[in-house]
N, C-alpha and C. Protein backbone atom coordinates (compact mmCIF):
# COMPACT_ATOMS: atom_id res chain seq x y z
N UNK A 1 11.48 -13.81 -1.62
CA UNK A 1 10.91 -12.49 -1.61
C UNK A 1 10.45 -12.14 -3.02
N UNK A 2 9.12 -11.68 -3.15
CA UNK A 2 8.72 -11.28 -4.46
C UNK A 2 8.68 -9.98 -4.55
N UNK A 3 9.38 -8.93 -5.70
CA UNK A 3 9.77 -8.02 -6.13
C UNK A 3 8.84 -7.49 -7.30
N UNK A 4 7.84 -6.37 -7.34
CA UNK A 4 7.09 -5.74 -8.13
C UNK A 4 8.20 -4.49 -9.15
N UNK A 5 8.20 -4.68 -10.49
CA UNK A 5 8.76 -3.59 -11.02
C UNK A 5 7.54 -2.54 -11.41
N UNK A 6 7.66 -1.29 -11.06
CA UNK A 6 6.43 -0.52 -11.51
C UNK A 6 7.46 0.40 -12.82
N UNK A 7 6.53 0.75 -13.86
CA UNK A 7 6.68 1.44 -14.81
C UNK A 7 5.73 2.58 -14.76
N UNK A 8 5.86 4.14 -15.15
CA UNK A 8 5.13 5.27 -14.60
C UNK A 8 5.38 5.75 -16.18
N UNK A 9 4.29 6.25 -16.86
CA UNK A 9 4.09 7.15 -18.16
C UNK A 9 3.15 8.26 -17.82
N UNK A 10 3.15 8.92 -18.63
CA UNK A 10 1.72 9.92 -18.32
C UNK A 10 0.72 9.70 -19.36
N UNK A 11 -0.25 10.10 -19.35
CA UNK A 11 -1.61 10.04 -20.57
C UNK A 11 -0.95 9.70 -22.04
N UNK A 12 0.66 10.58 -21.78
CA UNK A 12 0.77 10.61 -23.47
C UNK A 12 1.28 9.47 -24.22
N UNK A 13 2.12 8.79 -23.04
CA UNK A 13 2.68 7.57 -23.13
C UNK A 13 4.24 7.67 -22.51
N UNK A 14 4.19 9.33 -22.13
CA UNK A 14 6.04 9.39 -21.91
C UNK A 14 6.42 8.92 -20.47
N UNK A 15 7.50 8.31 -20.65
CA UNK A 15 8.10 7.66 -19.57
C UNK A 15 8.75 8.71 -18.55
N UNK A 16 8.21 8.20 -17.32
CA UNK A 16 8.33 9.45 -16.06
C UNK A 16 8.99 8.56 -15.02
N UNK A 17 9.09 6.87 -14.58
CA UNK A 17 9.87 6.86 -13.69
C UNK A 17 9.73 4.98 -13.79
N UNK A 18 10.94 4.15 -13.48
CA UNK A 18 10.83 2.83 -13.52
C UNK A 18 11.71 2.38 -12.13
N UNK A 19 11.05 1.81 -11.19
CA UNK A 19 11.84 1.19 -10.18
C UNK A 19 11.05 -0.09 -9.76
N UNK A 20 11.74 -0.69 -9.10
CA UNK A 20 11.63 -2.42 -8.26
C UNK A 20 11.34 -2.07 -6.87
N UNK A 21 10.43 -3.00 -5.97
CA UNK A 21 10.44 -2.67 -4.97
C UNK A 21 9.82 -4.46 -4.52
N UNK A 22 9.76 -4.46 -3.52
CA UNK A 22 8.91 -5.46 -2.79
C UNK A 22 7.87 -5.01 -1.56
N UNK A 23 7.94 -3.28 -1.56
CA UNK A 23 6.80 -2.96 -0.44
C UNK A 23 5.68 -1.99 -1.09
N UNK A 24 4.34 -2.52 -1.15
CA UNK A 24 3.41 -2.30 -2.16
C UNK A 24 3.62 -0.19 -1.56
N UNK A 25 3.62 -0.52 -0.08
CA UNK A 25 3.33 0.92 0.39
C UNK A 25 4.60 2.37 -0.28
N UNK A 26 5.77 1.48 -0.24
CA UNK A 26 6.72 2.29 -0.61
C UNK A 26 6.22 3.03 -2.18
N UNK A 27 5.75 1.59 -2.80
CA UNK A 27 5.53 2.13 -4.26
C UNK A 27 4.11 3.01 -4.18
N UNK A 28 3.37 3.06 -4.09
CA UNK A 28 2.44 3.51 -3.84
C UNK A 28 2.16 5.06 -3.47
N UNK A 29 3.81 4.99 -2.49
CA UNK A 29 4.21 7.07 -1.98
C UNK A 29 4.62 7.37 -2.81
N UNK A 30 5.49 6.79 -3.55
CA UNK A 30 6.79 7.17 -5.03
C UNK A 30 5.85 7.68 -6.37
N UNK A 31 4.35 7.12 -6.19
CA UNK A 31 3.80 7.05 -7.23
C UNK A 31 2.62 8.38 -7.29
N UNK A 32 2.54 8.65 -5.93
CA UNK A 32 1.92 9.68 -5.81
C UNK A 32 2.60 11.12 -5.51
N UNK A 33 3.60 11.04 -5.35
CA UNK A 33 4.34 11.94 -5.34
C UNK A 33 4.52 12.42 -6.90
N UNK A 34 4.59 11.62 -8.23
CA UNK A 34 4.75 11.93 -9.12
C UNK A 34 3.61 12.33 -10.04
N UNK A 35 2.43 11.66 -9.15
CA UNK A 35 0.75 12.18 -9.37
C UNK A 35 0.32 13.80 -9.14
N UNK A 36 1.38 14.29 -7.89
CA UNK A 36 1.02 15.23 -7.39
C UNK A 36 1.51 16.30 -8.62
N UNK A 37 2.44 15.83 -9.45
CA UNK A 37 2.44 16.53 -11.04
C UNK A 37 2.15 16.21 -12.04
N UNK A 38 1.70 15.53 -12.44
CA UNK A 38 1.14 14.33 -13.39
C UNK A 38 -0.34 13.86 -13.15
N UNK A 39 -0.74 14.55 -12.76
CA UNK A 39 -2.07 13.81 -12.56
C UNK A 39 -3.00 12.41 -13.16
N UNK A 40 -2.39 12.71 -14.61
CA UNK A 40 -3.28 10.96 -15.21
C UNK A 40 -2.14 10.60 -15.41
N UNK A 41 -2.04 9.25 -14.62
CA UNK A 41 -0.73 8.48 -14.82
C UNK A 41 -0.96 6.99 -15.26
N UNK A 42 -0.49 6.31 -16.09
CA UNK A 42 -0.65 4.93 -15.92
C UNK A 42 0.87 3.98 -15.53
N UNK A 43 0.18 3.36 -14.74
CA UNK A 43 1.09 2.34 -14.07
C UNK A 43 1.23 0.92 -14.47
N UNK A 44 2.42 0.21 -15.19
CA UNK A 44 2.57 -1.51 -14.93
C UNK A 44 3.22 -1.72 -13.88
N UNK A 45 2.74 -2.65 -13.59
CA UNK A 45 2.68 -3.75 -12.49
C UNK A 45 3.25 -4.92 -13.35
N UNK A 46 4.72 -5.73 -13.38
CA UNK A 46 5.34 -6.42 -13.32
C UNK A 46 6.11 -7.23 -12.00
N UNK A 47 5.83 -8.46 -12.08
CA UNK A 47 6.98 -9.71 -11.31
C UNK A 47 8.32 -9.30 -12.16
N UNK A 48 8.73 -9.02 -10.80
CA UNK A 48 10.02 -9.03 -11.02
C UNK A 48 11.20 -10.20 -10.21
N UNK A 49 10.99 -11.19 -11.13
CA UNK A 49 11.86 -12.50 -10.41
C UNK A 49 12.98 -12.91 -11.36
């Protein structure tokens, strides 16, 4: 099973949320939920093996 770690900052660079998942969709709600206050967000995309 391959495991994505996402990392969540906002524009400024501050760190807003870090979790592991393996379901693109799960990450994807988690990430917009935090969009819905944050509006410019940047996201990594890490293997997490």
């Amino acid at each position: 099973m391959t495991f994505t770690r996402y990392r969540v900052t906002d524009e400024d660079g501050t760190f807003l949320d870090e979790f592991t998942t393996n379901s693109p969709d799960f990450a994807a709600e988690r990430i917009n939920r935090i969009r819905a206050y944050r509006p410019n967000l940047n996201v990594t995309e890490t293997r997490d093996n």
